[in-house]
C-alpha atoms as a PDB file:
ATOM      1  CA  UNK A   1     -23.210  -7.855  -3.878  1.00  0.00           C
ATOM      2  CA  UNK A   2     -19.779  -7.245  -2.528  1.00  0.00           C
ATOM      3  CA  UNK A   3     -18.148  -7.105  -6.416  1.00  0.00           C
ATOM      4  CA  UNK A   4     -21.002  -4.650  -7.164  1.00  0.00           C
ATOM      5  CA  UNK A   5     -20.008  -2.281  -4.037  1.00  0.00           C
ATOM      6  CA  UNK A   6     -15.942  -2.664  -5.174  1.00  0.00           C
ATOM      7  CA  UNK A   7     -17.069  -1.515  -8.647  1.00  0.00           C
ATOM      8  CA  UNK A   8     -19.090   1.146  -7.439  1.00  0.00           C
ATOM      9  CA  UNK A   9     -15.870   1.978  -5.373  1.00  0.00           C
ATOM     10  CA  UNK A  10     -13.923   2.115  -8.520  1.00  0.00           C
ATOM     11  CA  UNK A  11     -16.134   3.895 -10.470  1.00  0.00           C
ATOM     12  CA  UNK A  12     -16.272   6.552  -7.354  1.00  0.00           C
ATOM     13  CA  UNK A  13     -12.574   6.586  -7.345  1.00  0.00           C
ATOM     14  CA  UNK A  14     -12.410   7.412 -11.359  1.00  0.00           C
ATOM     15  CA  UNK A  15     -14.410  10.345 -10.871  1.00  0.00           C
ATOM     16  CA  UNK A  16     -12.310  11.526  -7.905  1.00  0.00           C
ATOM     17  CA  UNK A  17      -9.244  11.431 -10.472  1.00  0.00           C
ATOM     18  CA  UNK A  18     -10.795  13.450 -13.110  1.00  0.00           C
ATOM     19  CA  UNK A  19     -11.752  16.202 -10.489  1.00  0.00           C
ATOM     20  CA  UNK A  20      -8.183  16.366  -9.476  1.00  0.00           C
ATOM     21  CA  UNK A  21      -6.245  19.611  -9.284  1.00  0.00           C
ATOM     22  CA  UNK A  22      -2.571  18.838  -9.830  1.00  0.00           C
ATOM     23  CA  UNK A  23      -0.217  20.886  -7.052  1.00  0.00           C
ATOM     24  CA  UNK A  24       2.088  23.492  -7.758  1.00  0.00           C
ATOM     25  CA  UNK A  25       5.986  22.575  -6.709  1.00  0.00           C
ATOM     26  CA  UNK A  26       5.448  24.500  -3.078  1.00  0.00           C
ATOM     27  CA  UNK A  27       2.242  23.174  -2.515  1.00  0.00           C
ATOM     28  CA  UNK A  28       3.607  19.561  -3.029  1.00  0.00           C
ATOM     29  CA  UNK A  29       6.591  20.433  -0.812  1.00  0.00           C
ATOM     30  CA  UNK A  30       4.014  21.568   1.947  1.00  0.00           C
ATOM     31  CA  UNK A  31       2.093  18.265   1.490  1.00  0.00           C
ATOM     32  CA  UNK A  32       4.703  15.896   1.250  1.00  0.00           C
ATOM     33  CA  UNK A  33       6.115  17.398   4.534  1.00  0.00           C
ATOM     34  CA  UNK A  34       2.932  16.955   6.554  1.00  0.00           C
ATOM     35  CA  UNK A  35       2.512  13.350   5.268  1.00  0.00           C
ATOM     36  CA  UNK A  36       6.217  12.649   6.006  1.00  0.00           C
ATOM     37  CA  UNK A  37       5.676  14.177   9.493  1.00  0.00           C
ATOM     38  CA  UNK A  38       2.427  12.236  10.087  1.00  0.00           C
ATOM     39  CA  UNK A  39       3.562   9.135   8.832  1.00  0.00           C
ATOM     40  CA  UNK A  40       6.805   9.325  11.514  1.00  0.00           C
ATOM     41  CA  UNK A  41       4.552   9.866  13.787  1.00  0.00           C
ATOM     42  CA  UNK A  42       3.287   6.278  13.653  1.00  0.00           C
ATOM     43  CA  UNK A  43       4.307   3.636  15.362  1.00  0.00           C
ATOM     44  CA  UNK A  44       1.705   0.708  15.198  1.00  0.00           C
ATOM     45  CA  UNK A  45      -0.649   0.597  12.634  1.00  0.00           C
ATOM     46  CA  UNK A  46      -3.551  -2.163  12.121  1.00  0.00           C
ATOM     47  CA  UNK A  47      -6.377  -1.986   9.263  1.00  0.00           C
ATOM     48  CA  UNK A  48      -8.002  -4.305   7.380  1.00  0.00           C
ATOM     49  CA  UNK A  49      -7.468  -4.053   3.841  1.00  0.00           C
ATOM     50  CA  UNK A  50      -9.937  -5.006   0.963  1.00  0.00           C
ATOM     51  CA  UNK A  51      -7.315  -6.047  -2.250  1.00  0.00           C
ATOM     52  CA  UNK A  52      -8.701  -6.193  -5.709  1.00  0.00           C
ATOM     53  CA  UNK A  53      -6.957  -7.391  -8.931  1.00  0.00           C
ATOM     54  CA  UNK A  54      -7.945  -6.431 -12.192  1.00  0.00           C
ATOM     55  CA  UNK A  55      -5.948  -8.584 -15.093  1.00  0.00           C
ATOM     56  CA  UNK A  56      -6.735  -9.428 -18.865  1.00  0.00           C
ATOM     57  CA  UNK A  57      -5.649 -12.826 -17.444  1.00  0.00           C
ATOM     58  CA  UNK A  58      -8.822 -13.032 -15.697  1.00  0.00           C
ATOM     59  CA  UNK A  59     -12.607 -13.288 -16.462  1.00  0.00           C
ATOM     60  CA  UNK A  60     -13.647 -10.826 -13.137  1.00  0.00           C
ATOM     61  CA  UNK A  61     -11.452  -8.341 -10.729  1.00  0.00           C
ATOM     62  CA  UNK A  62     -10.068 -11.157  -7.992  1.00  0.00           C
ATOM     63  CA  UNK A  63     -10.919  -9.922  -4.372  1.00  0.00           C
ATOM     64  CA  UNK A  64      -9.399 -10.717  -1.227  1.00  0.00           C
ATOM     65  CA  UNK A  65      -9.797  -9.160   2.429  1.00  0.00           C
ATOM     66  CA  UNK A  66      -7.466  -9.541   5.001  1.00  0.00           C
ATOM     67  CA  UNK A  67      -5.534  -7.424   8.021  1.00  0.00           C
ATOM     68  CA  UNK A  68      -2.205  -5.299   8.102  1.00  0.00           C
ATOM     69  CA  UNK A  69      -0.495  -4.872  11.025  1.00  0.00           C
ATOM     70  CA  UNK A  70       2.982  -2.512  11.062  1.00  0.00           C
ATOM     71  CA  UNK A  71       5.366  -2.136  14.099  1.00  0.00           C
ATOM     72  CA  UNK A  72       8.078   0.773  13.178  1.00  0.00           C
ATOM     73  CA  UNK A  73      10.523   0.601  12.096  1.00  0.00           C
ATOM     74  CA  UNK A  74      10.371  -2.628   9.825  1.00  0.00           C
ATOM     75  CA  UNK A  75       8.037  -4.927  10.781  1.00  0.00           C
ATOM     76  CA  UNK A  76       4.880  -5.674   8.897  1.00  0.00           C
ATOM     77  CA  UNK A  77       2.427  -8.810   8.877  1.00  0.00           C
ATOM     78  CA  UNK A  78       0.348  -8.939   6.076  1.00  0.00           C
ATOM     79  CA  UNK A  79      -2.262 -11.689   6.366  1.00  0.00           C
ATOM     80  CA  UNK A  80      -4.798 -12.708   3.783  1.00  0.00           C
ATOM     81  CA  UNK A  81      -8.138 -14.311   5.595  1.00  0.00           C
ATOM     82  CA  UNK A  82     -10.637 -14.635   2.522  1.00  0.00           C
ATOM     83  CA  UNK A  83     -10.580 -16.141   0.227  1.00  0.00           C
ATOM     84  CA  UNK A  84      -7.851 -18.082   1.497  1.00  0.00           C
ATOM     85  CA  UNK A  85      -5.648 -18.194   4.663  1.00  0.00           C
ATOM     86  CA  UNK A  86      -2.005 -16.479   3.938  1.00  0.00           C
ATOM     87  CA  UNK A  87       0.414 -14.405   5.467  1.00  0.00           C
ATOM     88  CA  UNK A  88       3.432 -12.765   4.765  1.00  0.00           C
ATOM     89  CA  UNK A  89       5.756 -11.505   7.896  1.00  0.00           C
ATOM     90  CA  UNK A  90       8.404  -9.008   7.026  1.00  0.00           C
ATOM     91  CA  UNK A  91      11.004  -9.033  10.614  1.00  0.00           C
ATOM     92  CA  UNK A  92      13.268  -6.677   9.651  1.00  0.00           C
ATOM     93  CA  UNK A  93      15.632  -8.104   6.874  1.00  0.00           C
ATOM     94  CA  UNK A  94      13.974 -11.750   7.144  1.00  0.00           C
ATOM     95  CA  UNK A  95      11.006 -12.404   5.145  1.00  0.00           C
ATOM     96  CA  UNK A  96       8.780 -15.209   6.126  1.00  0.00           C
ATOM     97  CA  UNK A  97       5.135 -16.740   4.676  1.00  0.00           C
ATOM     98  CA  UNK A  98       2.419 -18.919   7.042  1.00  0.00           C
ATOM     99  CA  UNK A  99       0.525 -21.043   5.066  1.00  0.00           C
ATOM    100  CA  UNK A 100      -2.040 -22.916   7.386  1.00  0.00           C
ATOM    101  CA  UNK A 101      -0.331 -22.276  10.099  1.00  0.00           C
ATOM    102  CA  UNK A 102       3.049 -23.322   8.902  1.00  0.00           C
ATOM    103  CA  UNK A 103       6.264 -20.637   8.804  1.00  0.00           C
ATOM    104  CA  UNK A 104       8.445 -20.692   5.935  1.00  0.00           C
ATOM    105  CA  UNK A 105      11.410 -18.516   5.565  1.00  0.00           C
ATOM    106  CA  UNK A 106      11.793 -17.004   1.991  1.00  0.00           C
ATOM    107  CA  UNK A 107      15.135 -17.418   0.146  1.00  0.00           C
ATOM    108  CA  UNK A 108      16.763 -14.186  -0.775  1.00  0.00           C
ATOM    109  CA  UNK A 109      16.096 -14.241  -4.060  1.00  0.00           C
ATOM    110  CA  UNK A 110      12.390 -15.134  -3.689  1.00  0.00           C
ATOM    111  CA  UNK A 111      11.619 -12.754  -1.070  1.00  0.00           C
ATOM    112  CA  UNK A 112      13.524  -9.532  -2.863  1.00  0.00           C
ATOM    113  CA  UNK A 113       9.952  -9.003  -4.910  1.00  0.00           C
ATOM    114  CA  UNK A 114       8.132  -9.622  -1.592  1.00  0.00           C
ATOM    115  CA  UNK A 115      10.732  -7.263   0.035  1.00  0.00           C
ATOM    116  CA  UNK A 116       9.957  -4.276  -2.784  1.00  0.00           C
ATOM    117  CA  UNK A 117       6.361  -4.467  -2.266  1.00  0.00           C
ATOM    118  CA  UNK A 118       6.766  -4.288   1.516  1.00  0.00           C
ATOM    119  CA  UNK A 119       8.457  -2.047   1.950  1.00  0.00           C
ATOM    120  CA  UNK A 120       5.925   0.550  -0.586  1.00  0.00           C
ATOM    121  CA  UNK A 121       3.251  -0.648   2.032  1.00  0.00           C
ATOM    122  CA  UNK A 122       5.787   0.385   4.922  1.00  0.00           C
ATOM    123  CA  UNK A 123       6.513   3.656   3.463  1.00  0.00           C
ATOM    124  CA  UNK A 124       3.234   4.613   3.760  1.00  0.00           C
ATOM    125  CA  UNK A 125       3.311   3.912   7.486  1.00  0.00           C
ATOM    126  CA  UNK A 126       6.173   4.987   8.913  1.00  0.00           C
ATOM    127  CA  UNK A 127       7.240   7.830   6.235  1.00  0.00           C
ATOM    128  CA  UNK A 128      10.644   6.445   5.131  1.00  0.00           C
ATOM    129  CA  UNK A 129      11.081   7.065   1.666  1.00  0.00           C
ATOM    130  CA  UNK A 130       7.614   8.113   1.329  1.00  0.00           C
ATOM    131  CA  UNK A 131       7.392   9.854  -2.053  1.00  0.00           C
ATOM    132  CA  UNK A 132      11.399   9.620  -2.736  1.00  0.00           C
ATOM    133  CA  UNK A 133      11.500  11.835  -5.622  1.00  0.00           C
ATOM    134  CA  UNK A 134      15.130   9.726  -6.368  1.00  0.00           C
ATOM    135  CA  UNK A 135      12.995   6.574  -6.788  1.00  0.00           C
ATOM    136  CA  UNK A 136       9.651   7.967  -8.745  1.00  0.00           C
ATOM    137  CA  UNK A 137       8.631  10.656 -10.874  1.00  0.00           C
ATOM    138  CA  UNK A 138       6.126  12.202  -8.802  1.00  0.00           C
ATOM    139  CA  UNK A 139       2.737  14.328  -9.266  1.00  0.00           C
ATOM    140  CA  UNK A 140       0.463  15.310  -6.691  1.00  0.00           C
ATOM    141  CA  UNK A 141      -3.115  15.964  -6.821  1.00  0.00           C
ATOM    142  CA  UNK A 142      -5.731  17.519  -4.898  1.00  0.00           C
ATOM    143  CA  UNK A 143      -9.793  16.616  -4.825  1.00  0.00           C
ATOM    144  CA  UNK A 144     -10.702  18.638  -2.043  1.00  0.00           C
ATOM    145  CA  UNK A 145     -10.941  15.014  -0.294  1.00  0.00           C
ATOM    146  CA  UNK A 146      -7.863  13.016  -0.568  1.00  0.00           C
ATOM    147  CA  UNK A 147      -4.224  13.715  -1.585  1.00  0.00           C
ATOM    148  CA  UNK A 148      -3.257  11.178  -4.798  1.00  0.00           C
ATOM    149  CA  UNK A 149       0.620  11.026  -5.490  1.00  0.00           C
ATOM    150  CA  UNK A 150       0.784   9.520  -8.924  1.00  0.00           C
ATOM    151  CA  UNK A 151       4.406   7.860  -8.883  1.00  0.00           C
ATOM    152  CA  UNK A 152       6.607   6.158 -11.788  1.00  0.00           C
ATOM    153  CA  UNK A 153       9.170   4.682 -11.134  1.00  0.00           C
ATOM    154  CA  UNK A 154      12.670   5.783 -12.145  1.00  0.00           C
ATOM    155  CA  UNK A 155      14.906   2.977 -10.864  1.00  0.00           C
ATOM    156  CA  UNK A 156      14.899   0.087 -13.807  1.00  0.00           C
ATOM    157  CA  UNK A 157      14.383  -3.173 -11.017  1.00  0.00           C
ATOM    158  CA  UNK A 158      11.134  -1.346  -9.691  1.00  0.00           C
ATOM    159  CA  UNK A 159       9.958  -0.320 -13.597  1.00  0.00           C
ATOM    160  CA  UNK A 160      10.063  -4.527 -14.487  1.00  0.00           C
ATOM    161  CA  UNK A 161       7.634  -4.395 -11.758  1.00  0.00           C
ATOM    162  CA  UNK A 162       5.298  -1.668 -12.067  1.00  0.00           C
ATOM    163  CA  UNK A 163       4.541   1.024 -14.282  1.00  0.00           C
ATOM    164  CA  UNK A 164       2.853   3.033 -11.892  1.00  0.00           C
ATOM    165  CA  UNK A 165       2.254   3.390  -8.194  1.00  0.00           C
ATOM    166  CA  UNK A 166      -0.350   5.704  -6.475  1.00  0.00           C
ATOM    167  CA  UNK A 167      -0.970   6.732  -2.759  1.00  0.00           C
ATOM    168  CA  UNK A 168      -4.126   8.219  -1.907  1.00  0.00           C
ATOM    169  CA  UNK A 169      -4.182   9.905   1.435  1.00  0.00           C
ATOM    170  CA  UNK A 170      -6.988  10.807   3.699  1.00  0.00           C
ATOM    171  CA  UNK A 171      -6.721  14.451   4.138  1.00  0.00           C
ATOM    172  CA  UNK A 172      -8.599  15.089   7.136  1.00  0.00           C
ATOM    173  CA  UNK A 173      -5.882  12.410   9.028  1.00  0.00           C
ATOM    174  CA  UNK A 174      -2.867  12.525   6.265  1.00  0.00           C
ATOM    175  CA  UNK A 175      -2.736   8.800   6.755  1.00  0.00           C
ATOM    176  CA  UNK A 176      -3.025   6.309   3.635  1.00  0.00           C
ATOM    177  CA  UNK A 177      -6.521   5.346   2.428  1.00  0.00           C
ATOM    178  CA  UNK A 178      -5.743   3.767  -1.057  1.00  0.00           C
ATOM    179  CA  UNK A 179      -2.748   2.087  -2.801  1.00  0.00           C
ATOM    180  CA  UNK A 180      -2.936   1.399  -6.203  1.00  0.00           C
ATOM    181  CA  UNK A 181      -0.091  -0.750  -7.944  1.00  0.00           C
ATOM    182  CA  UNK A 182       0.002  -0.663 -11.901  1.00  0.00           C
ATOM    183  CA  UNK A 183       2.375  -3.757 -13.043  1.00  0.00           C
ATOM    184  CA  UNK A 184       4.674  -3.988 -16.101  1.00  0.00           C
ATOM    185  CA  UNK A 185       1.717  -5.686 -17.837  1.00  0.00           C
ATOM    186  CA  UNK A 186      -1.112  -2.989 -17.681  1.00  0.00           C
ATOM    187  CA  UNK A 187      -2.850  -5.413 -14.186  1.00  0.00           C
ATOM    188  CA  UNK A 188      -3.969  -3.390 -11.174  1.00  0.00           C
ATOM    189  CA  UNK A 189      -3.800  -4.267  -8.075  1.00  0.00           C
ATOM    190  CA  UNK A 190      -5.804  -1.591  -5.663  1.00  0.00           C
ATOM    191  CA  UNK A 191      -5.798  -2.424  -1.693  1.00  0.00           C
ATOM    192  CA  UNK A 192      -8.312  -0.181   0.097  1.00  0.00           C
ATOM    193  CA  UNK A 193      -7.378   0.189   3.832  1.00  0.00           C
ATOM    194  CA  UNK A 194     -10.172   0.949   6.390  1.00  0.00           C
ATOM    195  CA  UNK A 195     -10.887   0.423   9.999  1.00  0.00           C
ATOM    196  CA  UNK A 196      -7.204   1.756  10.650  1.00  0.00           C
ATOM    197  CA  UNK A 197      -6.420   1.715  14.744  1.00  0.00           C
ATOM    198  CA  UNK A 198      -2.748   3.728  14.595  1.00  0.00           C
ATOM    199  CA  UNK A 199      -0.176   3.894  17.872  1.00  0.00           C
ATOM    200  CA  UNK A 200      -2.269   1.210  19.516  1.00  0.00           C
ATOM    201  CA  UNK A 201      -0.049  -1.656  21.320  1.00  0.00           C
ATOM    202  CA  UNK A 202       0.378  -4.775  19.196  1.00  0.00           C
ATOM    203  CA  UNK A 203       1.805  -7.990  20.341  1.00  0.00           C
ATOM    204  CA  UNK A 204       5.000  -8.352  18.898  1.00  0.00           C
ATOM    205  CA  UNK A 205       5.123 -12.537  18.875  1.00  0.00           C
ATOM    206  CA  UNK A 206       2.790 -11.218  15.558  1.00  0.00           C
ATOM    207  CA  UNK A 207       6.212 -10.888  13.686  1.00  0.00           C
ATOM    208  CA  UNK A 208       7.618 -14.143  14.976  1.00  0.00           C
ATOM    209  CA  UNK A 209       5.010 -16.668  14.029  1.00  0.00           C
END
């Protein structure tokens, strides 16, 4: 039943994209500036998100749920609770990953993809480099419901990695709803974000362990 809602979901969100209204230069100017402003605005966010994958690799989309929890200016926890038990804590510049309750720093090298795709979830939050128009080629739509910023990326590290990123922003709240991540190899990655409790206190010791 759940796959059957998260198609329905997709199918919902293909007919959202083919009722979209691309923006004119000042009208993206005037949005990007209210979802900069909003998204400085935070400084705790927690959601739970609902992550789908979508690969020729595999026989059915694989689903996962989990929370995200953001303290500015660079702190995220990212923690996977079905189908497995996961988390990845960005502190700053260190990177670590729980497995069963077990912390593991990640070497540089390792953790620099981790890092990337961090810090595109942290942008949303906490509207640093949100929509950098030196990093992505950027279009912005308008449904009459949500704000989608279509972005490829310019920069050739973040093009090995995707192909195409896109924000989808509640308008009534100009806070992120969807983020959809298009890799190299044509696989989608979509993380729906719902329940969202923003400028709430958090307990830091979340970042440490």
């Amino acid at each position: 039943m759940r796959r059957v809602l998260l198609s329905f979901f997709l199918i919902l969100l293909c007919g959202i994209s083919f009722a979209q209204t691309q923006l004119t230069d000042t009208q993206s100017q005037d949005v990007t500036s209210q979802l900069v402003q909003t998204a400085s605005s935070i400084q705790t966010m927690q959601c739970r998100f609902v992550q789908q994958t979508t690969s020729s690799m595999l026989a059915e989309p694989s689903v996962s749920e989990g929370m995200m929890t953001y303290m500015a200016p660079d702190k995220m926890r990212w923690e996977y609770t079905t189908p497995y038990s996961f988390a990845l804590i960005v502190n700053g510049e260190k990177i670590m990953k729980m497995i069963e309750g077990q912390i593991e720093t990640i070497d540089a090298k390792q953790g620099r993809m981790y890092k990337s795709i961090a810090d595109i979830i942290m942008s949303c939050a906490s509207g640093k480099k949100l929509l950098d128009d030196s990093m992505f080629d950027i279009t912005l739509f308008d449904d009459g419901k949500i704000w989608r910023a279509e972005m490829k990326p310019l920069r050739k590290d973040m093009k090995r990695m995707f192909s195409l990123l896109t924000f989808c922003f509640d308008k009534k709240t100009a806070v992120i709803a969807v983020v959809e991540m298009t890799d190299a190899e044509g696989n989608l990655t979509q993380i729906q974000f719902e329940e969202k409790k923003v400028n709430e206190e958090i307990d830091a010791q979340l970042f440490t362990k």
